[in-house]
C-alpha atoms as a PDB file:
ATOM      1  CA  UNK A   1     -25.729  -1.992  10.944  1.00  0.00           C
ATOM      2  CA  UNK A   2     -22.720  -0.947  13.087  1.00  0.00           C
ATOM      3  CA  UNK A   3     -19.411  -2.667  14.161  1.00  0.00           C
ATOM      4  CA  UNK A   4     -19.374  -3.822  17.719  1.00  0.00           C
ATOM      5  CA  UNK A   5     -16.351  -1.506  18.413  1.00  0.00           C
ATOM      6  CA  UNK A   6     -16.862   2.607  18.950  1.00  0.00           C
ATOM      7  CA  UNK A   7     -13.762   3.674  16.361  1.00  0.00           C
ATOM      8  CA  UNK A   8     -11.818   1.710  14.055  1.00  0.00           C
ATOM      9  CA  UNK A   9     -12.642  -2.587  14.381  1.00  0.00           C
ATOM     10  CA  UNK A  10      -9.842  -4.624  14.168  1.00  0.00           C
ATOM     11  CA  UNK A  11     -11.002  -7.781  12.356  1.00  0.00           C
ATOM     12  CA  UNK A  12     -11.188  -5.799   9.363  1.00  0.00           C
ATOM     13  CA  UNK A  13      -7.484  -5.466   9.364  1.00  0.00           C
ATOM     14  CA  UNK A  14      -6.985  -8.531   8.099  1.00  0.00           C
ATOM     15  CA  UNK A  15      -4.878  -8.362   4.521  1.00  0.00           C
ATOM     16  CA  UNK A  16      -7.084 -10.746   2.801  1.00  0.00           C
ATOM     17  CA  UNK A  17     -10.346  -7.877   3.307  1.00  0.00           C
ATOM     18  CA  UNK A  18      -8.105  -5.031   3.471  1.00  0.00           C
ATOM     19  CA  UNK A  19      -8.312  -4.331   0.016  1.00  0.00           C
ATOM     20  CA  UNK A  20     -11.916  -4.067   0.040  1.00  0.00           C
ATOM     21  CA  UNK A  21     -11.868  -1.655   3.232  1.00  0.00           C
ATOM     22  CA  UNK A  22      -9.356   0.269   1.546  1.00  0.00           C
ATOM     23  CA  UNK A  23     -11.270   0.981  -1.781  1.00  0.00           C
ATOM     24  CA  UNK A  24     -14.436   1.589  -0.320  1.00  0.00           C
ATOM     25  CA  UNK A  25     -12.449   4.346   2.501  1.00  0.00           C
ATOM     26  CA  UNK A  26     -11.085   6.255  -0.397  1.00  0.00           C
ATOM     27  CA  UNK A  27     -14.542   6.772  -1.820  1.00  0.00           C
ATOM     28  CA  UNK A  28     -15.993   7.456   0.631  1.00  0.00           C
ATOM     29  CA  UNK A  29     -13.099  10.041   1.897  1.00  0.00           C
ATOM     30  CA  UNK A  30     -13.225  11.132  -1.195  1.00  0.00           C
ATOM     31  CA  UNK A  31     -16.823  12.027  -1.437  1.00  0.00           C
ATOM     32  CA  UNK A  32     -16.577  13.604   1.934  1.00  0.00           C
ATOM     33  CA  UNK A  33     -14.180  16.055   0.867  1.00  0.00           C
ATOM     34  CA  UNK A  34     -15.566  16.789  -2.485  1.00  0.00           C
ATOM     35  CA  UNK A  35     -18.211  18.573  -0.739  1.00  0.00           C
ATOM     36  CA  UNK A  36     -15.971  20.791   1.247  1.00  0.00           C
ATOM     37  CA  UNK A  37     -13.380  21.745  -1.536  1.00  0.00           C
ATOM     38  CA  UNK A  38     -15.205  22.435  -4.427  1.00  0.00           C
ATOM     39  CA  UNK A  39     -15.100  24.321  -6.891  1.00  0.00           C
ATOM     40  CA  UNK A  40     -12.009  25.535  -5.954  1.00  0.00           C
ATOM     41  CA  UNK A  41     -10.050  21.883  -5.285  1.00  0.00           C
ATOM     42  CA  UNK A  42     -10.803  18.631  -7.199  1.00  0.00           C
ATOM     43  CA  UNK A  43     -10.378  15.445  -5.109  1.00  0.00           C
ATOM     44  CA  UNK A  44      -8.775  12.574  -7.584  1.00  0.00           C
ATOM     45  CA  UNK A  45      -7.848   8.842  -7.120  1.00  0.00           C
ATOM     46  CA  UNK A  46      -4.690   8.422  -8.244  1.00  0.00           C
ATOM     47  CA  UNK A  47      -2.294   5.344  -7.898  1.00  0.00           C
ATOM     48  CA  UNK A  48       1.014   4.128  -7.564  1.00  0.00           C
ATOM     49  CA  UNK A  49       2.236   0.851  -9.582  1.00  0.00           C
ATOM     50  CA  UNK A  50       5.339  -1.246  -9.048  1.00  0.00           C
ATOM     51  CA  UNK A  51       7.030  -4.709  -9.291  1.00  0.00           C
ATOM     52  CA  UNK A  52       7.491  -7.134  -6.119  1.00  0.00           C
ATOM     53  CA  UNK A  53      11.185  -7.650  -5.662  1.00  0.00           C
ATOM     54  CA  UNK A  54      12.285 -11.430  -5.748  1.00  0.00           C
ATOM     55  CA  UNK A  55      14.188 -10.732  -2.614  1.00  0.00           C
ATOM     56  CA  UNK A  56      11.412  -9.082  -0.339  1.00  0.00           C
ATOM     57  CA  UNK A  57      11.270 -10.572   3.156  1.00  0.00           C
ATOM     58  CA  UNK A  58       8.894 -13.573   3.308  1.00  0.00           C
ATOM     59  CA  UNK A  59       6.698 -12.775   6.316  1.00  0.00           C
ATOM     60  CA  UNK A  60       3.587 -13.222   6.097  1.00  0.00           C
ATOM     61  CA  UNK A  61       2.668  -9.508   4.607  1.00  0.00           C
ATOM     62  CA  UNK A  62       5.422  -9.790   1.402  1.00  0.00           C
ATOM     63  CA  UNK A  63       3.579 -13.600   1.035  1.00  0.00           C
ATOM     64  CA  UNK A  64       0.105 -12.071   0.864  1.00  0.00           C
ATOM     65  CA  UNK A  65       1.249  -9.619  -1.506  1.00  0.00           C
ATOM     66  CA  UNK A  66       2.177 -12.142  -3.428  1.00  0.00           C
ATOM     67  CA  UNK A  67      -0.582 -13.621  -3.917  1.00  0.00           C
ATOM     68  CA  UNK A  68      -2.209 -11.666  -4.805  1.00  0.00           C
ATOM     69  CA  UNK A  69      -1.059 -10.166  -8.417  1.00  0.00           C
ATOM     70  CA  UNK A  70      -2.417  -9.264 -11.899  1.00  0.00           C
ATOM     71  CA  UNK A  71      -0.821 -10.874 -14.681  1.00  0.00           C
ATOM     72  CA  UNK A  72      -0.063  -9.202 -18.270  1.00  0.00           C
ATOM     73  CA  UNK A  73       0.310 -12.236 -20.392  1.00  0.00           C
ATOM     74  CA  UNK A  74      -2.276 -13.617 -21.766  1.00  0.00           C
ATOM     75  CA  UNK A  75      -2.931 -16.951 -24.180  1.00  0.00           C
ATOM     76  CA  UNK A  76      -6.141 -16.661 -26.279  1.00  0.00           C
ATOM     77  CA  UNK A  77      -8.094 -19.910 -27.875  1.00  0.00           C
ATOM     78  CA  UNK A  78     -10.470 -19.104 -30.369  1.00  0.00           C
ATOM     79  CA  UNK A  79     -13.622 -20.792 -30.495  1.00  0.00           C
ATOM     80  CA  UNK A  80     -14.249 -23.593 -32.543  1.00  0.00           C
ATOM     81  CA  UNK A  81     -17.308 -23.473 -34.858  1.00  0.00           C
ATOM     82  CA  UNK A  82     -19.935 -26.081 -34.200  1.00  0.00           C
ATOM     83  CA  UNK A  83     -20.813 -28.668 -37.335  1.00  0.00           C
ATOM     84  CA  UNK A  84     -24.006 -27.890 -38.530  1.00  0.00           C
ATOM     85  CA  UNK A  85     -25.070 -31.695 -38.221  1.00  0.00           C
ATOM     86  CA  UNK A  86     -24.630 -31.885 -34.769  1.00  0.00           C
ATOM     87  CA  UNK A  87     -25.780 -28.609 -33.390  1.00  0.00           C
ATOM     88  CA  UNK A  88     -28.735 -28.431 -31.559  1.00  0.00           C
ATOM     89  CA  UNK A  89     -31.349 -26.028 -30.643  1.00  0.00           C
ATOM     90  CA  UNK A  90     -30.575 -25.216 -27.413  1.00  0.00           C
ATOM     91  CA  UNK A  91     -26.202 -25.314 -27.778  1.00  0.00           C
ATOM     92  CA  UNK A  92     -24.404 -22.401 -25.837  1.00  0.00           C
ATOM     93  CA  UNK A  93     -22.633 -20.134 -28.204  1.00  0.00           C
ATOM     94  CA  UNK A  94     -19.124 -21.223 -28.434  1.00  0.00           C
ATOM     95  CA  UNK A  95     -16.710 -18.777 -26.127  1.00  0.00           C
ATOM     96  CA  UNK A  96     -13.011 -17.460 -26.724  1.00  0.00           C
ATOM     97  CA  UNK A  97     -10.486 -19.153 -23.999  1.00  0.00           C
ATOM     98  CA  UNK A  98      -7.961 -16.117 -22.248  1.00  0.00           C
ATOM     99  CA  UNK A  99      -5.402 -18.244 -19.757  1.00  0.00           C
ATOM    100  CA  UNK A 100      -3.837 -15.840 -17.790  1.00  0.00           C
ATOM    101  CA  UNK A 101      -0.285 -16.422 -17.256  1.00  0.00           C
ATOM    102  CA  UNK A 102       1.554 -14.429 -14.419  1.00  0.00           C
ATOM    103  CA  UNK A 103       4.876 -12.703 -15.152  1.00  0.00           C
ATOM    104  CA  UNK A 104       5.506 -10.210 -12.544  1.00  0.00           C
ATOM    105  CA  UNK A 105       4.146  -9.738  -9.173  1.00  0.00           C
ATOM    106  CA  UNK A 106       2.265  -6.159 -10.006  1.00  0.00           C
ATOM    107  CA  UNK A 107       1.355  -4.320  -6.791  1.00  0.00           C
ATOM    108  CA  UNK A 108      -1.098  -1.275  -6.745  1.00  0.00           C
ATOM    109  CA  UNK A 109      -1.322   1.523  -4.122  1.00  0.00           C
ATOM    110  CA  UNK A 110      -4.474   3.853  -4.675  1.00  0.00           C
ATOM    111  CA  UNK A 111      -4.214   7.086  -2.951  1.00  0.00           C
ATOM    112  CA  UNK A 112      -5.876  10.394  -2.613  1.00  0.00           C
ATOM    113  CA  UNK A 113      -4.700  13.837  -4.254  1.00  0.00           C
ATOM    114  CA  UNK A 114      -6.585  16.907  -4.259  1.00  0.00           C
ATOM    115  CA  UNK A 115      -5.341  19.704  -6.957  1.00  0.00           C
ATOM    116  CA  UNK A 116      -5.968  23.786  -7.011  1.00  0.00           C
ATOM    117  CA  UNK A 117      -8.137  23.684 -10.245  1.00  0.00           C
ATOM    118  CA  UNK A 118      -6.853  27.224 -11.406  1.00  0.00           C
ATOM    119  CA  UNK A 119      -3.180  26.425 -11.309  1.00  0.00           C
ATOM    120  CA  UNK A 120      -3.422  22.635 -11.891  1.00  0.00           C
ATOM    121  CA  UNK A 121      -0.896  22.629  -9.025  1.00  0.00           C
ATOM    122  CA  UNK A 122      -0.939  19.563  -6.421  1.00  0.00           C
ATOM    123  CA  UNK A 123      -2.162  20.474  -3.401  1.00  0.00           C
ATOM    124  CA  UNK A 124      -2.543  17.545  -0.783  1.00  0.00           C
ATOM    125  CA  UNK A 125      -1.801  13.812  -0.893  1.00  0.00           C
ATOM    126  CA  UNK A 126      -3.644  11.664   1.585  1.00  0.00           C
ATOM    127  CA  UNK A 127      -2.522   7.953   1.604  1.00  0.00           C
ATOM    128  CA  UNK A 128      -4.518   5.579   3.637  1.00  0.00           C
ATOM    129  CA  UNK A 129      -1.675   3.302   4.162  1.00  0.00           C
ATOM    130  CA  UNK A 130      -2.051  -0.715   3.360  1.00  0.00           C
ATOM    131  CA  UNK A 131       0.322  -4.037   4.335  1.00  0.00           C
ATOM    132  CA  UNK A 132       1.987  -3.528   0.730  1.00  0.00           C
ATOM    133  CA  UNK A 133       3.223  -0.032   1.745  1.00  0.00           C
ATOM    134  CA  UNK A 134       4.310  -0.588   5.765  1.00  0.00           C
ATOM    135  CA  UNK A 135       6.063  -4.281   4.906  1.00  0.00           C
ATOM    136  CA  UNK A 136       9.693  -4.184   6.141  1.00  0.00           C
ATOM    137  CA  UNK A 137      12.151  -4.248   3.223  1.00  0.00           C
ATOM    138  CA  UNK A 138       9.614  -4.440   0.045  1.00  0.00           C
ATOM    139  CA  UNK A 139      10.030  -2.309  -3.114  1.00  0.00           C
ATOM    140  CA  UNK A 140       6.455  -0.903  -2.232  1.00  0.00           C
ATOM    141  CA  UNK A 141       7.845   0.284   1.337  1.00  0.00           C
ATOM    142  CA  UNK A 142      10.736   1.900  -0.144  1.00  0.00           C
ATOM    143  CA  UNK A 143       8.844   3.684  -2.713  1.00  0.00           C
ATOM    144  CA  UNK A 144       5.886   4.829  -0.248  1.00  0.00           C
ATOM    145  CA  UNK A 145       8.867   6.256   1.888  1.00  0.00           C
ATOM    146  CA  UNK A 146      10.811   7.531  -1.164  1.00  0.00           C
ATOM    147  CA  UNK A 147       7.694   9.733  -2.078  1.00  0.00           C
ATOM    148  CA  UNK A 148       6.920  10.711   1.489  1.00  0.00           C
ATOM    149  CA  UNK A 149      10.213  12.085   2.199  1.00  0.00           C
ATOM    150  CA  UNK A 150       9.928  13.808  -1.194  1.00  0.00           C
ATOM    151  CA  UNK A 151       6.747  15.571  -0.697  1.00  0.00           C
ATOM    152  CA  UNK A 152       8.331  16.468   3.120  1.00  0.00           C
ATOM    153  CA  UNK A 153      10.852  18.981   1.273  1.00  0.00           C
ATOM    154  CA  UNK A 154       8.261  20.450  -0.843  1.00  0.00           C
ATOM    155  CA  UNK A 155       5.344  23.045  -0.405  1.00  0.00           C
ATOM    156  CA  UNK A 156       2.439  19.786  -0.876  1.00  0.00           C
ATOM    157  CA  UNK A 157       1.009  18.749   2.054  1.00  0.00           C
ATOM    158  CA  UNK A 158       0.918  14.861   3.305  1.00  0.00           C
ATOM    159  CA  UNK A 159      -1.437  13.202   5.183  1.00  0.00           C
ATOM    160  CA  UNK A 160      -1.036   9.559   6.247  1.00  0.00           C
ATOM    161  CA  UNK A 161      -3.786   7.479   7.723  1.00  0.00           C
ATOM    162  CA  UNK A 162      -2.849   4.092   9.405  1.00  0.00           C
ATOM    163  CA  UNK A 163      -5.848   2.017  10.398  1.00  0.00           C
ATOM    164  CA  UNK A 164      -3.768  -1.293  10.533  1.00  0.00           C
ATOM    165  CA  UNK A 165      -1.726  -1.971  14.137  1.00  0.00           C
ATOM    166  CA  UNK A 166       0.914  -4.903  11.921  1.00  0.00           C
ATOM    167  CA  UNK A 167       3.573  -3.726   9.376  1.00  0.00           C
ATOM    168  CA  UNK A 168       6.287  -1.384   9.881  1.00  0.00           C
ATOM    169  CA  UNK A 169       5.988   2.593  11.096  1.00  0.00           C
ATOM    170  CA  UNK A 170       8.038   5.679  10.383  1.00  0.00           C
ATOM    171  CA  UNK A 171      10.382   6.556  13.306  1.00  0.00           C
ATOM    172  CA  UNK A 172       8.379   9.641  14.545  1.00  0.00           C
ATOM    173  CA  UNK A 173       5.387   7.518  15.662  1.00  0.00           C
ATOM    174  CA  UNK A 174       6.260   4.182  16.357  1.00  0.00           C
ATOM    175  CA  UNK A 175       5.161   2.489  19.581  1.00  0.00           C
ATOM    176  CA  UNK A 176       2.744   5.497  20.053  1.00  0.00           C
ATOM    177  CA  UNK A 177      -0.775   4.048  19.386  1.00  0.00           C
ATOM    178  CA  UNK A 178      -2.815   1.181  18.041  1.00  0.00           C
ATOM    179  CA  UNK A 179      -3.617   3.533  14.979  1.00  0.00           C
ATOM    180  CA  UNK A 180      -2.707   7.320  13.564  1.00  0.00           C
ATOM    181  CA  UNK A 181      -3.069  10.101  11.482  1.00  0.00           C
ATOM    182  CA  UNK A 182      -0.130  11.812  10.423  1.00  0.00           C
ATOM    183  CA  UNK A 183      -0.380  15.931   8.387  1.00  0.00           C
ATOM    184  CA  UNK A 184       2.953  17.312   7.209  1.00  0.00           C
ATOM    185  CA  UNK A 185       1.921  20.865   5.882  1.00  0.00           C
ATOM    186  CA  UNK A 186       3.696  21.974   3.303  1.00  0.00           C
ATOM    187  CA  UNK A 187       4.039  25.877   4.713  1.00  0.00           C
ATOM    188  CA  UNK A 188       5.595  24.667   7.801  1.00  0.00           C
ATOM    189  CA  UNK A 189       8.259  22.137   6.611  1.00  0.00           C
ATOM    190  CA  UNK A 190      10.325  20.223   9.803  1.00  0.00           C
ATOM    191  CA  UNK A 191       6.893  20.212  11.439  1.00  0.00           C
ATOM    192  CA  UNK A 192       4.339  17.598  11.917  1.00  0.00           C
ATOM    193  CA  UNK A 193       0.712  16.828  13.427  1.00  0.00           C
ATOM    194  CA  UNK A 194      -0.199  13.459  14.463  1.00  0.00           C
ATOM    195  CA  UNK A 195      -3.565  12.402  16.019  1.00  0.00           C
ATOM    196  CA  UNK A 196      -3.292   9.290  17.936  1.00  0.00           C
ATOM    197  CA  UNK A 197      -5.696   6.635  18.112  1.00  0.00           C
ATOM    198  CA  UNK A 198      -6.424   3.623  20.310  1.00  0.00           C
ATOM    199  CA  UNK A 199      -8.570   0.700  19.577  1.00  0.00           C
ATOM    200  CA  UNK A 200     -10.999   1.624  22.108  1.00  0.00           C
ATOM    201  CA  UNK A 201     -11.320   5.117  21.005  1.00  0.00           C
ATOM    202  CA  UNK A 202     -12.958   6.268  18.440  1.00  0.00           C
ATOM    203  CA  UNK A 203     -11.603   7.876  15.237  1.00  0.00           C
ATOM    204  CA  UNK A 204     -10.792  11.682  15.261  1.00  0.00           C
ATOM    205  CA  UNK A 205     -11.680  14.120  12.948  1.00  0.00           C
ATOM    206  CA  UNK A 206      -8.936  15.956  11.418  1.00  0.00           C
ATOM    207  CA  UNK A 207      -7.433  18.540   8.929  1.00  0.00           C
ATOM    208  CA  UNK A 208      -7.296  18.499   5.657  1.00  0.00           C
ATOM    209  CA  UNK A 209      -5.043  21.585   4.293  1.00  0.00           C
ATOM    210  CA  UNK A 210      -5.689  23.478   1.294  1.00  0.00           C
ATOM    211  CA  UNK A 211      -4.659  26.718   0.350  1.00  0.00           C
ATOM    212  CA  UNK A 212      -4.579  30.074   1.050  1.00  0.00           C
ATOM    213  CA  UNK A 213      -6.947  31.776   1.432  1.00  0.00           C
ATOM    214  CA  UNK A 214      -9.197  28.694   2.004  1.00  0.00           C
ATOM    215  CA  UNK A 215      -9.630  26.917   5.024  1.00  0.00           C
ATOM    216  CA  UNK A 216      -8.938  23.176   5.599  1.00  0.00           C
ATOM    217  CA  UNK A 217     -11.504  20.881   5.139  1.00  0.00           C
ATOM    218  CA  UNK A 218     -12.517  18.509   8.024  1.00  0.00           C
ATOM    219  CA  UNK A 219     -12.406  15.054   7.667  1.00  0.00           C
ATOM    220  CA  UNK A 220     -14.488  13.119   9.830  1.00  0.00           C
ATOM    221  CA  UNK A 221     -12.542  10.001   9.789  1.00  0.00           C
ATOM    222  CA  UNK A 222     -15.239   7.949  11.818  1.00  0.00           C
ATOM    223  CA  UNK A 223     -18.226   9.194  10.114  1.00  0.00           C
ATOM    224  CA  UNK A 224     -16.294   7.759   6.593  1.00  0.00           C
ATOM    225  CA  UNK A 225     -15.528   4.120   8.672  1.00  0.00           C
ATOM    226  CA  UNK A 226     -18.872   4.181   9.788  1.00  0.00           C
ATOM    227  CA  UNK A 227     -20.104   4.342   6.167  1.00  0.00           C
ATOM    228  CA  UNK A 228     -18.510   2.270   4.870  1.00  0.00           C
ATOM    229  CA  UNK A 229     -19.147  -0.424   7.455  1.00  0.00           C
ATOM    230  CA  UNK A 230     -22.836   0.199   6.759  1.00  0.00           C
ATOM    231  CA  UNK A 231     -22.854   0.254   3.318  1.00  0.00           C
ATOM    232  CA  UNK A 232     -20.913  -2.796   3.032  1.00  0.00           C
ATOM    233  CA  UNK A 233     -22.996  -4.632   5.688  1.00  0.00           C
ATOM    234  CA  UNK A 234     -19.385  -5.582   6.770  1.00  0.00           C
ATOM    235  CA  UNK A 235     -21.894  -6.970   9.894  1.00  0.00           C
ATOM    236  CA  UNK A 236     -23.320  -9.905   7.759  1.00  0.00           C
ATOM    237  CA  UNK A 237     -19.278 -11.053   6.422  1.00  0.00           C
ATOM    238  CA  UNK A 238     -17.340 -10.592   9.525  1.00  0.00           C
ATOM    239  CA  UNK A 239     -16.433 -13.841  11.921  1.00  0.00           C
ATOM    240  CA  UNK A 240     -16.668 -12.585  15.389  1.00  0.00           C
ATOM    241  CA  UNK A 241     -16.455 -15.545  16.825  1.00  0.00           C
ATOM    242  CA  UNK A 242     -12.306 -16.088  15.933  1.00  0.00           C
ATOM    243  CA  UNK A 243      -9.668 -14.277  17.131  1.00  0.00           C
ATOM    244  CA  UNK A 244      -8.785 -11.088  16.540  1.00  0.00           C
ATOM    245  CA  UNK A 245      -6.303 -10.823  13.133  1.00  0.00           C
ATOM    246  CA  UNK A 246      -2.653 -10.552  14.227  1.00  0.00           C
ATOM    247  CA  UNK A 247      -0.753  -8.524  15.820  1.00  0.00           C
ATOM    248  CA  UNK A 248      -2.702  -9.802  18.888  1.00  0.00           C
ATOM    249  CA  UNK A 249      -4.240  -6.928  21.211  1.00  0.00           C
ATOM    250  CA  UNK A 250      -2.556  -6.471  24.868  1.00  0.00           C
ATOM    251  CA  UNK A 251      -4.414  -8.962  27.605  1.00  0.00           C
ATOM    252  CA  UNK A 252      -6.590  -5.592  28.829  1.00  0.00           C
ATOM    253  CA  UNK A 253      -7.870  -4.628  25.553  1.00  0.00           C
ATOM    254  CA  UNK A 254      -7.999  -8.298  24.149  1.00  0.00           C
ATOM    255  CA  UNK A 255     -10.505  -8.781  27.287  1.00  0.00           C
ATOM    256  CA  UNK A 256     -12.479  -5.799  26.481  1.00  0.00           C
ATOM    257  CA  UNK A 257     -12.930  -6.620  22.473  1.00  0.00           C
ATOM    258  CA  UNK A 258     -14.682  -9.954  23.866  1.00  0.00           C
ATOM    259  CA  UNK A 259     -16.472  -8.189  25.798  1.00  0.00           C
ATOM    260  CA  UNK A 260     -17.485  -5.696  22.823  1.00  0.00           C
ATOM    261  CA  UNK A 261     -18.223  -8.168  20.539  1.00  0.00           C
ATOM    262  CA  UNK A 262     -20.325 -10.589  23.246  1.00  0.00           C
ATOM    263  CA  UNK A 263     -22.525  -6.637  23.533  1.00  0.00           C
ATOM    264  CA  UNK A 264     -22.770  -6.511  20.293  1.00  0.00           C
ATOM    265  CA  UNK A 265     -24.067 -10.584  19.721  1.00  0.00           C
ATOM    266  CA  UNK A 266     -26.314 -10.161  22.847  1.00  0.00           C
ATOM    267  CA  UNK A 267     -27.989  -7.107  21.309  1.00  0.00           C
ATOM    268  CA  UNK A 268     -28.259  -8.972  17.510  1.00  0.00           C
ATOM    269  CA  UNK A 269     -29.959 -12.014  19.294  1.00  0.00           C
ATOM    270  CA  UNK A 270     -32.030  -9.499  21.287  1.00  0.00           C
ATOM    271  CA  UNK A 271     -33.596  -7.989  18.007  1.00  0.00           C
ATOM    272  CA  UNK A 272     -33.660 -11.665  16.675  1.00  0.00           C
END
């Protein structure tokens, strides 16, 4: 099963699914690279972890975050044992109670790191960025930034993915596409690479730098989408039939997603 659309499809950037879409990219990434760099690289999901601010922006990004949170406070209820002169054959075994009570909004950014396994050294970063890390004004924007500019000044390398067209940008590549990939390599500080993506096109393959003497790895960025689509039969869940989640696509390419997706209906009642 494949998305109507030839590169990245733009109903799954909706932040209710995102999270989904993002877990299942960074496997899949991840796999895909594990079979380039080894032995000499391991490829590791790591993750950031950090508090919602009480004064974030309320759009509708920071609210979504919101939402969704994991609490760490917990009230347990122990089980009460059954009276032997009422029990009954067939009774369910009695189960402990755990209310979960929030405290904190807790907010979790998984991203990629590959590390030189002879010097234990950190080698690349790749961040497939989410709404928590490109919402104007939020603690996890600041710290996503924070780290990026970091890493700029250092001899890592950086690669950002943005598959989502909402949420906020860095300054050297806003207004420049619907979507992007962005490599800062860490031998050639001051310096960046940047593929450019639009909705119609489809996703590029790009570099993934080691180091010396190795080569970079490839990453085939719509061979991984493509997976994951598949895999996730993301065909069988998706609404085509509503609008396309905000920001809403120009008139010319808003006219040719209908048309995509009206293809891509025909063909499914075709095969019936």
């Amino acid at each position: 099963m494949y998305s109507p659309f030839p590169g990245m499809d733009p109903y799954l950037e909706d932040p209710k699914g995102w999270p989904g879409v993002h877990l299942r990219m960074l496997g899949v990434i991840s796999d895909m690279l594990v079979e380039q760099v080894a032995p000499h690289f391991s490829v590791v999901v790591e993750e950031r972890v950090y508090i919602a601010d009480e004064d974030d922006d309320d759009d509708a990004l920071q609210a979504q975050a919101r939402r969704q949170f994991v609490p760490d406070i917990f009230l347990v209820e122990r089980p009460q044992l059954q009276n032997a002169t009422t029990a009954v054959s067939l009774s369910v075994t009695p189960a402990t109670i755990i209310e979960r009570l929030p405290s904190d909004v807790e907010q979790r950014d998984r991203y990629l790191a590959i590390y030189d396994r002879r010097q234990r050294e950190l080698v690349t970063t790749l961040e497939l960025l989410s709404p928590w890390n490109k919402a104007r004004g939020t603690r996890g924007q600041r710290e996503f930034l924070a780290k990026r500019a970091a890493i700029f000044t250092t001899r890592t390398n950086w690669l950002e993915i943005d598959l989502l067209r909402a949420g906020e940008r860095p300054e050297e590549v806003v207004g420049q596409s619907d979507y992007y990939a962005l490599l800062h390599r860490g031998s050639n500080i001051g310096r960046l690479e940047v593929w450019y993506v639009d909705v119609r096109d489809p996703l590029p393959r790009i570099s993934v730098p080691l180091r010396s003497p190795h080569p970079d790895a490839v990453l085939d960025l719509q061979a991984a989408f493509t997976t994951v689509y598949r895999r996730a039969r993301y065909g069988d869940d998706v609404d085509y039939e509503r609008p396309v989640p905000p920001p809403a696509l120009p008139p010319a390419a808003a006219l040719w997603a209908a048309q995509r997706v009206q293809e891509y209906r025909d063909t499914l009642d075709r095969r019936g």
